[in-house]
N, C-alpha and C. Protein backbone atom coordinates (compact mmCIF):
# COMPACT_ATOMS: atom_id res chain seq x y z
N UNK A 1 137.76 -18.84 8.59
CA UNK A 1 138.96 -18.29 9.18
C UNK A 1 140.17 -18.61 8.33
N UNK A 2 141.22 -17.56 8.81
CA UNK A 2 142.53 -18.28 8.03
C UNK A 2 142.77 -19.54 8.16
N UNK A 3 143.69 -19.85 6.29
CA UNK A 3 144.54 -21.36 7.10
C UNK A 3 143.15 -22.57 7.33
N UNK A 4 141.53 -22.68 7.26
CA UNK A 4 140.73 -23.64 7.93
C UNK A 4 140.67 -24.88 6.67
N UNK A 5 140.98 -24.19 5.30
CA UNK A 5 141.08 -25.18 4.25
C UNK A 5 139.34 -24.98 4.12
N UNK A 6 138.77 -24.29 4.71
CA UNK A 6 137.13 -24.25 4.32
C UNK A 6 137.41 -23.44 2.40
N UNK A 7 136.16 -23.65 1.47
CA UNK A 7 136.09 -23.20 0.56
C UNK A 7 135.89 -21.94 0.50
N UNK A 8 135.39 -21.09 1.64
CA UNK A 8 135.09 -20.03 1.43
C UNK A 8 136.62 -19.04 2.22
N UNK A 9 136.86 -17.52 1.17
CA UNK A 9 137.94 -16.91 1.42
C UNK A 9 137.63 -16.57 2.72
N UNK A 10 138.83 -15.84 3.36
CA UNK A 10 138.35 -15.53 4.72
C UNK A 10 138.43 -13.60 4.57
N UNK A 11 138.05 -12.86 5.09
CA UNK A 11 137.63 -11.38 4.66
C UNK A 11 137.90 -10.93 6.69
N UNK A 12 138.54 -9.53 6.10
CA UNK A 12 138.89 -9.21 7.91
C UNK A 12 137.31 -8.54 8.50
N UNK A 13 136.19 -8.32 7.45
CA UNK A 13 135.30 -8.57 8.59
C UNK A 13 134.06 -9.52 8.47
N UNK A 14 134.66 -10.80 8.43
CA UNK A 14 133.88 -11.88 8.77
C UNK A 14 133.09 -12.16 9.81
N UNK A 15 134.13 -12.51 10.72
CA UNK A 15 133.57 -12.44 11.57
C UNK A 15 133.13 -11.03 12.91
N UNK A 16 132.31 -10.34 12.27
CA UNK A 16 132.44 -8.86 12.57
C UNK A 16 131.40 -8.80 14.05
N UNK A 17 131.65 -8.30 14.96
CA UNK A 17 130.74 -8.19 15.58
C UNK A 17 129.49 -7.17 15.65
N UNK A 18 128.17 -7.82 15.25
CA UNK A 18 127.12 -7.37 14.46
C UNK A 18 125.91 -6.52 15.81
N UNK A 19 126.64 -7.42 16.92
CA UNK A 19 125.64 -7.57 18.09
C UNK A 19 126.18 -6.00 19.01
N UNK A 20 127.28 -5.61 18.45
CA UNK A 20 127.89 -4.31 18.97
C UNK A 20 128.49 -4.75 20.69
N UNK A 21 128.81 -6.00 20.93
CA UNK A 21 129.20 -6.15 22.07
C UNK A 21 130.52 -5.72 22.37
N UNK A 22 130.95 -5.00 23.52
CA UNK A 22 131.90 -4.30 23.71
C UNK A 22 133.43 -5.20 23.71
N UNK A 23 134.40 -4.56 23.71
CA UNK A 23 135.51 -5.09 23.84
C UNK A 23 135.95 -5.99 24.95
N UNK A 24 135.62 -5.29 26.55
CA UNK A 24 135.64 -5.89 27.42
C UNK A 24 134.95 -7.03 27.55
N UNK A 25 133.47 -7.60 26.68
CA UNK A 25 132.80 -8.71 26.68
C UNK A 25 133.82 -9.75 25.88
N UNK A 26 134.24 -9.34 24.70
CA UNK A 26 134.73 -9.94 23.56
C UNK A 26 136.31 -10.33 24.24
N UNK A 27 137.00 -9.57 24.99
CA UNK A 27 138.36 -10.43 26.17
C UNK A 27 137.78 -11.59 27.00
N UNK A 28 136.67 -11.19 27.54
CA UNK A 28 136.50 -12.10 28.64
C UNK A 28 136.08 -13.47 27.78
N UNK A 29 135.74 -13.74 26.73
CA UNK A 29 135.41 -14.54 26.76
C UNK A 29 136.84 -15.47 26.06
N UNK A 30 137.64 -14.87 25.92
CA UNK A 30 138.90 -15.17 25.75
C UNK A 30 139.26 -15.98 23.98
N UNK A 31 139.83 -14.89 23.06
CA UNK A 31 139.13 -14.73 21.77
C UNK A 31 140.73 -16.00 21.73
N UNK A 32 140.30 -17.43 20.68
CA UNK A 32 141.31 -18.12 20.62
C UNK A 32 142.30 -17.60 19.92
N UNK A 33 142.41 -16.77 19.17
CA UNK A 33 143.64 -16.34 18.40
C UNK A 33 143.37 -14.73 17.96
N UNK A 34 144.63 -13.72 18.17
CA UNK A 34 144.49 -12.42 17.75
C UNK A 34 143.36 -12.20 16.66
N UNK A 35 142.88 -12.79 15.44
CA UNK A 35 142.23 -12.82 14.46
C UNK A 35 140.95 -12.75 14.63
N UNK A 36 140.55 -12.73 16.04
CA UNK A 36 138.83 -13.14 16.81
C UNK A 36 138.33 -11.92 17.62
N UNK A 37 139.74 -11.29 17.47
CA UNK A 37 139.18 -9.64 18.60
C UNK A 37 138.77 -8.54 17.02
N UNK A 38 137.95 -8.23 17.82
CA UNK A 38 136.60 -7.07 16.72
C UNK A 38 137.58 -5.95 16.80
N UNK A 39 138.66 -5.85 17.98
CA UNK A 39 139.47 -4.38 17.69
C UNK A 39 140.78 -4.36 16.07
N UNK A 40 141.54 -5.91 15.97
CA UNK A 40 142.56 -6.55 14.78
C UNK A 40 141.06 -6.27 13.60
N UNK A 41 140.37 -6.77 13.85
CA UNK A 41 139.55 -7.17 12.76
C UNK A 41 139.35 -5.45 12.03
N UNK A 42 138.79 -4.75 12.61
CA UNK A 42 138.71 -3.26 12.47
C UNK A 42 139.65 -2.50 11.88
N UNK A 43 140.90 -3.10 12.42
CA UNK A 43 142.19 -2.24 12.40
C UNK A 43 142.77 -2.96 10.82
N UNK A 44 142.25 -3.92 10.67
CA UNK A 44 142.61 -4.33 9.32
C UNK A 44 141.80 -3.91 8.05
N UNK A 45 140.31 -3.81 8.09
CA UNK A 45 139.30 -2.36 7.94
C UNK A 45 139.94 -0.94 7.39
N UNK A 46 140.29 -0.65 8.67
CA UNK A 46 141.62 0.81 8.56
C UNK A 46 142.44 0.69 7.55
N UNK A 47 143.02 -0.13 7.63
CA UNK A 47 144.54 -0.63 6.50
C UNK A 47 143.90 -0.60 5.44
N UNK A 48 142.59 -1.55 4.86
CA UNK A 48 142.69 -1.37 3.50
C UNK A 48 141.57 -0.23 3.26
N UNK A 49 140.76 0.69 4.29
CA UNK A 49 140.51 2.20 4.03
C UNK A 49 141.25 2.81 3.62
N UNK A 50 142.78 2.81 3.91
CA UNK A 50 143.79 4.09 3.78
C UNK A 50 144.20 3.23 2.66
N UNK A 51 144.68 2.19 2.14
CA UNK A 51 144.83 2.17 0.52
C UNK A 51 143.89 2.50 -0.47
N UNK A 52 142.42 2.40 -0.50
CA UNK A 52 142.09 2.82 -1.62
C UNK A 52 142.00 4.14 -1.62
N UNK A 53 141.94 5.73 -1.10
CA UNK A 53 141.77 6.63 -1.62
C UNK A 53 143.41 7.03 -1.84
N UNK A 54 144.74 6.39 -1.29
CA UNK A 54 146.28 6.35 -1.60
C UNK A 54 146.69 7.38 -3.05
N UNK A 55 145.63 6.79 -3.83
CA UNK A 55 146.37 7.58 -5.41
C UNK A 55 145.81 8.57 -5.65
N UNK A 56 144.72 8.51 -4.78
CA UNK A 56 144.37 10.47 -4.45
C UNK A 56 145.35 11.49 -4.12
N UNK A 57 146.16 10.69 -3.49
CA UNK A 57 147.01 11.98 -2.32
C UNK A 57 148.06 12.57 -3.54
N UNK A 58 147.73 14.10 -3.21
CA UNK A 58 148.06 14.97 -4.56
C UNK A 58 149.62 15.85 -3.65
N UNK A 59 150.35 16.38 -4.91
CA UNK A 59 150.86 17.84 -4.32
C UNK A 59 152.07 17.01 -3.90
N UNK A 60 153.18 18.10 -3.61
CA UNK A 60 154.39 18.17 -2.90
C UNK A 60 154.28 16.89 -1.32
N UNK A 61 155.53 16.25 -2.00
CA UNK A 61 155.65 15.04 -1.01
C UNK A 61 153.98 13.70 -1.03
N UNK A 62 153.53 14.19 -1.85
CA UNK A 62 152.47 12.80 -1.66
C UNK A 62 152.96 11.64 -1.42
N UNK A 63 154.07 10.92 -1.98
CA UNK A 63 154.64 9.78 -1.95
C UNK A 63 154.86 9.50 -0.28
N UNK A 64 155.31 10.73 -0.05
CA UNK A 64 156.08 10.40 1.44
C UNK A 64 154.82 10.56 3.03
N UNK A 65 153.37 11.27 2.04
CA UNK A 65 152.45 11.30 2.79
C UNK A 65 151.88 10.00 2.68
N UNK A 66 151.62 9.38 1.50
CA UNK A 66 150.96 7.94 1.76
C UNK A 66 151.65 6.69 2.37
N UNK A 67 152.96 6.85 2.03
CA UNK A 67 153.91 5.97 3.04
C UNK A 67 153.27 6.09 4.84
N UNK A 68 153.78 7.81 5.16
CA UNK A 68 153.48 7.46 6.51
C UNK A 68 152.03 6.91 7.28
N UNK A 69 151.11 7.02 6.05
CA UNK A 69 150.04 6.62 6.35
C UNK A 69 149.40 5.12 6.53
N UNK A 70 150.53 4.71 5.37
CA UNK A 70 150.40 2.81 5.05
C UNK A 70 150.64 2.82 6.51
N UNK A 71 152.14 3.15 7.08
CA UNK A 71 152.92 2.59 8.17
C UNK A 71 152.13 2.99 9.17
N UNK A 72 151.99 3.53 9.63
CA UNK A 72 150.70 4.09 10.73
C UNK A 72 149.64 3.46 10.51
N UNK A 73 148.98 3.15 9.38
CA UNK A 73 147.62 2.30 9.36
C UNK A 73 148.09 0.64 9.89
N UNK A 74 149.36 0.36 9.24
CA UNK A 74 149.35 -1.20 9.50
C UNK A 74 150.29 -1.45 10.60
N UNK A 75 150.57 -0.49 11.33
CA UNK A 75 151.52 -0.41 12.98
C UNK A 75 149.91 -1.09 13.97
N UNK A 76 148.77 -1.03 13.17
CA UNK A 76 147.89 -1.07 14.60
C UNK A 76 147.50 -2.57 14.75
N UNK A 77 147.13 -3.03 13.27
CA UNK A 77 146.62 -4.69 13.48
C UNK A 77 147.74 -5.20 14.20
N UNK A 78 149.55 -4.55 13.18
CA UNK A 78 150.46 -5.28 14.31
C UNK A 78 150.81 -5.32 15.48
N UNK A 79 150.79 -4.68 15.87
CA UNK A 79 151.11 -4.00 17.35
C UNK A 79 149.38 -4.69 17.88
N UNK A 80 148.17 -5.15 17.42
CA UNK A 80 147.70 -5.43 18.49
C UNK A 80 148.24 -7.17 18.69
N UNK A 81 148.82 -7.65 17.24
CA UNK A 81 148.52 -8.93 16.90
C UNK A 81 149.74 -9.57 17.84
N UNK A 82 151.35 -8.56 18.29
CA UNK A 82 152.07 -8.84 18.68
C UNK A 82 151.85 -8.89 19.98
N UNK A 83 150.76 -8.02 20.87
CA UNK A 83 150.50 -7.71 21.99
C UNK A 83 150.04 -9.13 22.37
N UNK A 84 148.84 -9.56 21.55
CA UNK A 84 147.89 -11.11 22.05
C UNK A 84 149.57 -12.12 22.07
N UNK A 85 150.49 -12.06 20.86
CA UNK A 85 151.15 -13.17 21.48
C UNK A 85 151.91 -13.25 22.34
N UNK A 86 152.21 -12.14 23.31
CA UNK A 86 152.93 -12.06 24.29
C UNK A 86 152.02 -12.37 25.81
N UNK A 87 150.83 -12.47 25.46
CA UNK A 87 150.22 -13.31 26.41
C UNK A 87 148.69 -12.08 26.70
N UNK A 88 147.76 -12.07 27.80
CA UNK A 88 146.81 -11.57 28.32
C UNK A 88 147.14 -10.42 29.33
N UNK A 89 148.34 -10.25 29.20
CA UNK A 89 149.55 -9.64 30.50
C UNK A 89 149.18 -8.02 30.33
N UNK A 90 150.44 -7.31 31.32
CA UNK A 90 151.03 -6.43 31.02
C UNK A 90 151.75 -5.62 29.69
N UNK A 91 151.89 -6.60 28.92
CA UNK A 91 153.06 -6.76 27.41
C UNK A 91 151.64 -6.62 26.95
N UNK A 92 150.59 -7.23 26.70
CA UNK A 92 149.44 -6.82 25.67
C UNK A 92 148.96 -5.42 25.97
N UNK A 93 148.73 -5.14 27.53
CA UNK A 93 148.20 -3.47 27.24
C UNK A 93 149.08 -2.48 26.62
N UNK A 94 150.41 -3.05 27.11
CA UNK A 94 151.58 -1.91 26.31
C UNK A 94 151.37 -1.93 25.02
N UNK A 95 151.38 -3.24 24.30
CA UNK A 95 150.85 -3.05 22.37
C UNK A 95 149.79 -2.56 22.45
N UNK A 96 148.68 -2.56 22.91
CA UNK A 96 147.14 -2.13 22.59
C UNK A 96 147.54 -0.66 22.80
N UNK A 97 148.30 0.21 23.54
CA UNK A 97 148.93 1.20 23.81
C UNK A 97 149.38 2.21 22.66
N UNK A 98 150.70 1.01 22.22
CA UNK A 98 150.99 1.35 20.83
C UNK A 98 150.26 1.28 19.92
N UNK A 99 149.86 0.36 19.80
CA UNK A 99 148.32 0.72 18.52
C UNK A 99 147.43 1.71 18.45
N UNK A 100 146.73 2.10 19.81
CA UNK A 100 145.93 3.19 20.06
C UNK A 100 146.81 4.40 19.51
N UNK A 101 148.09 4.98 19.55
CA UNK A 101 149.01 5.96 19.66
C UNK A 101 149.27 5.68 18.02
N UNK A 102 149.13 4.85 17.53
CA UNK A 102 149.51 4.53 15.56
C UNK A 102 148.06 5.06 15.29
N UNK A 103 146.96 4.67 15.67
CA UNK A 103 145.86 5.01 15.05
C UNK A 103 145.99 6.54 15.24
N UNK A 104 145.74 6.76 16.27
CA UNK A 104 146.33 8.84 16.62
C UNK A 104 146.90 9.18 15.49
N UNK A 105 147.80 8.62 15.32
CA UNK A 105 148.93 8.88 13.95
C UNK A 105 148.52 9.28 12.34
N UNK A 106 147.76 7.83 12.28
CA UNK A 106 146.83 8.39 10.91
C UNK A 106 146.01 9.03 11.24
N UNK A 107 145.42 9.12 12.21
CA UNK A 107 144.35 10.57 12.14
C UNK A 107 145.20 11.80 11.77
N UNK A 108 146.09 12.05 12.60
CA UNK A 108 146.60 13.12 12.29
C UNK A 108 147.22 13.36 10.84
N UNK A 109 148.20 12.18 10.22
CA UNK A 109 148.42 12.26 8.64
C UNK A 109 147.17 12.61 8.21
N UNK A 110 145.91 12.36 8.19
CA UNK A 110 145.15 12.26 7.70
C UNK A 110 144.42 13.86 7.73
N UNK A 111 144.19 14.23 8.99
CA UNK A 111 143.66 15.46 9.10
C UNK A 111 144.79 16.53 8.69
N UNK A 112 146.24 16.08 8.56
CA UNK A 112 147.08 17.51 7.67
C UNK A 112 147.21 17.36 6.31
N UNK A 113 146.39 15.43 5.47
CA UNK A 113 146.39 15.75 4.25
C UNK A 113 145.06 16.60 3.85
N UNK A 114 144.18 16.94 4.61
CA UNK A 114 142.85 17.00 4.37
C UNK A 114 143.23 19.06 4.49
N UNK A 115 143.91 19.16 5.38
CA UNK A 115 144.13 20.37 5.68
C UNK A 115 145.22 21.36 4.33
N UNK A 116 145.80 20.76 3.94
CA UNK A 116 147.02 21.04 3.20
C UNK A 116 146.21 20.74 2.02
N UNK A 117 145.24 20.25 1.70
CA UNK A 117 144.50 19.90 0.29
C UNK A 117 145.46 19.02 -0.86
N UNK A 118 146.08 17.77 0.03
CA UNK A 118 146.96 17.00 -0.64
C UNK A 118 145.61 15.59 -0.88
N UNK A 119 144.67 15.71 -0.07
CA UNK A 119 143.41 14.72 -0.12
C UNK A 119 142.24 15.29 0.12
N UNK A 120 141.00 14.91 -0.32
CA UNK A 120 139.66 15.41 -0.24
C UNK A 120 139.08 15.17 1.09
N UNK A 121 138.10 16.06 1.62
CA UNK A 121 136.96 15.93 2.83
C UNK A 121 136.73 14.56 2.42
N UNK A 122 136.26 14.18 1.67
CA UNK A 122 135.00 12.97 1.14
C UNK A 122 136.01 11.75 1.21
N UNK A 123 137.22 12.06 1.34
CA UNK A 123 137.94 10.65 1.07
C UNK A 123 138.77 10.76 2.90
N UNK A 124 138.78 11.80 3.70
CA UNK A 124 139.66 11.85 4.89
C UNK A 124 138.27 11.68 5.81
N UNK A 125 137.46 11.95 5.49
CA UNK A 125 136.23 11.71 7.00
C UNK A 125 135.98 10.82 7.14
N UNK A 126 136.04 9.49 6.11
CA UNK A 126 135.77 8.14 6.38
C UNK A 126 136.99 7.70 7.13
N UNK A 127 138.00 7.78 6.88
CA UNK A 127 139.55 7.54 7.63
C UNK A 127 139.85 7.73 9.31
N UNK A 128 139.31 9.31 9.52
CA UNK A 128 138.74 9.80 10.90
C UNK A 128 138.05 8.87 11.56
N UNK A 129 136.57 8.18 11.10
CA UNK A 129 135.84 7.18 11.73
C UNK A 129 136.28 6.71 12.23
N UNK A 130 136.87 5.85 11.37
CA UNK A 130 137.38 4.38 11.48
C UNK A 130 138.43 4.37 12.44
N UNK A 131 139.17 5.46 12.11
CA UNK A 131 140.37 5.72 12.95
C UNK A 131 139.99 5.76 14.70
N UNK A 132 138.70 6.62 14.56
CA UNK A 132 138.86 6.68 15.94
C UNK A 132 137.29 5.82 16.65
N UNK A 133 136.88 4.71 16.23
CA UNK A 133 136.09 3.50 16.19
C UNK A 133 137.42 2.70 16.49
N UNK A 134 138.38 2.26 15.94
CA UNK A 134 139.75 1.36 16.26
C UNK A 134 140.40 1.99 17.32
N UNK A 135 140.77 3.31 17.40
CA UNK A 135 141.14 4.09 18.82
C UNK A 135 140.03 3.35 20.16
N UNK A 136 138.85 3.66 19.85
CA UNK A 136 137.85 2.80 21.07
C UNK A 136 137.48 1.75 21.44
N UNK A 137 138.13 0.72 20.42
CA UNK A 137 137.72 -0.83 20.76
C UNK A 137 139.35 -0.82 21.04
N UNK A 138 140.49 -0.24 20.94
CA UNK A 138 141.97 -0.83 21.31
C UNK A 138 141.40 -0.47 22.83
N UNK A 139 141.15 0.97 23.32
CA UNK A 139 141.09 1.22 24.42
C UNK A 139 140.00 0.56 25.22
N UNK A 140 139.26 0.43 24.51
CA UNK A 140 138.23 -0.64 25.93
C UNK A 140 138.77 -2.00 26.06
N UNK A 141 139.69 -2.57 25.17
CA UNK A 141 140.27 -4.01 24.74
C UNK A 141 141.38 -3.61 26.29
N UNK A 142 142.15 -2.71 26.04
CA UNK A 142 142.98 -2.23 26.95
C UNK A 142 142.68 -1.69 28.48
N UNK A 143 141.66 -1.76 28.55
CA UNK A 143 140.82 -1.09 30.16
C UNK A 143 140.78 -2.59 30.75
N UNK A 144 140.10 -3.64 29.52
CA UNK A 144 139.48 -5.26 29.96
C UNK A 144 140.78 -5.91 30.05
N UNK A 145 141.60 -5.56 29.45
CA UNK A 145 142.74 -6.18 29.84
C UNK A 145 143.79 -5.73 31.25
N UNK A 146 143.55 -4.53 31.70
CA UNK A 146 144.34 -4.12 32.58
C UNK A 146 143.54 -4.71 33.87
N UNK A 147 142.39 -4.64 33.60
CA UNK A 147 141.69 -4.92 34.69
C UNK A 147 141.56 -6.30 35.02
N UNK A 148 141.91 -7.12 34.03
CA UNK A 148 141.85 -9.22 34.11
C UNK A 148 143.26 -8.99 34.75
N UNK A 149 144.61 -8.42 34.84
CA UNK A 149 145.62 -8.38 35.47
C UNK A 149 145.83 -7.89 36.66
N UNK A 150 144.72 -7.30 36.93
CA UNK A 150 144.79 -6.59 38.38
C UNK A 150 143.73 -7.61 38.90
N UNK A 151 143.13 -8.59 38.70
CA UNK A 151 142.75 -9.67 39.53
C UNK A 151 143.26 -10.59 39.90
């Protein structure tokens, strides 16, 4: 993990969940720090997906297409990471909210660079995945959380 002073680097999917256990399992068991939920871990996944195919993006305004894409890719780890420190509450489903609604975001940059032929099929369908794999672990993260507050 970050910060453990262990020899080995720490990588955002280390600790990945292999066992496919859902989001709602992975709240309840109450993850000690934002860095332990499989939805941040994913969403950081996303972030460095959308930099490497970046110097692909061709044509009129590319610059200003890969910008909105950085910012939209890295609105989601934050927005979930800000949500966990505001507690298990109300304030975390609203970030998991916003994150879900940033991931939307690059899909869509993503599906009008793919459309506009400013980026390739082969480099925007992996982006889509991921995008909307991080859309489904924010929202089941966000169902398990609304529902630990309504108890």
């Amino acid at each position: 993990m970050i910060g453990d002073g262990g020899a080995e680097e720490w990588h955002p999917l280390q600790d990945r969940d292999t066992a496919g256990r859902s989001a709602a399992i992975q709240i309840a068991r109450v993850a000690a720090d934002f860095v332990d939920l499989v939805a941040w871990q994913e969403a950081v996944a996303l972030v460095c997906e959308v930099v490497r195919p970046a110097p692909q993006v061709r044509g009129v305004g590319a610059v200003h297409v890969v910008d909105q894409m950085l910012r939209a890719a890295e609105s989601v780890p934050a927005n979930i990471a800000e949500g966990y420190g505001h507690g298990l509450g109300r304030d975390f489903a609203r970030f998991l909210r916003v994150a879900a609604a940033s991931a939307a975001e690059l899909e869509s940059h993503v599906l009008v660079a793919e459309a506009s032929g400013r980026l390739g099929a082969d480099s925007c369908r992996p982006l889509v995945a991921r995008s909307r794999r991080v859309r489904a672990l924010v929202g089941g993260l966000r169902k398990c959380v609304n529902r630990r507050g309504a108890d």
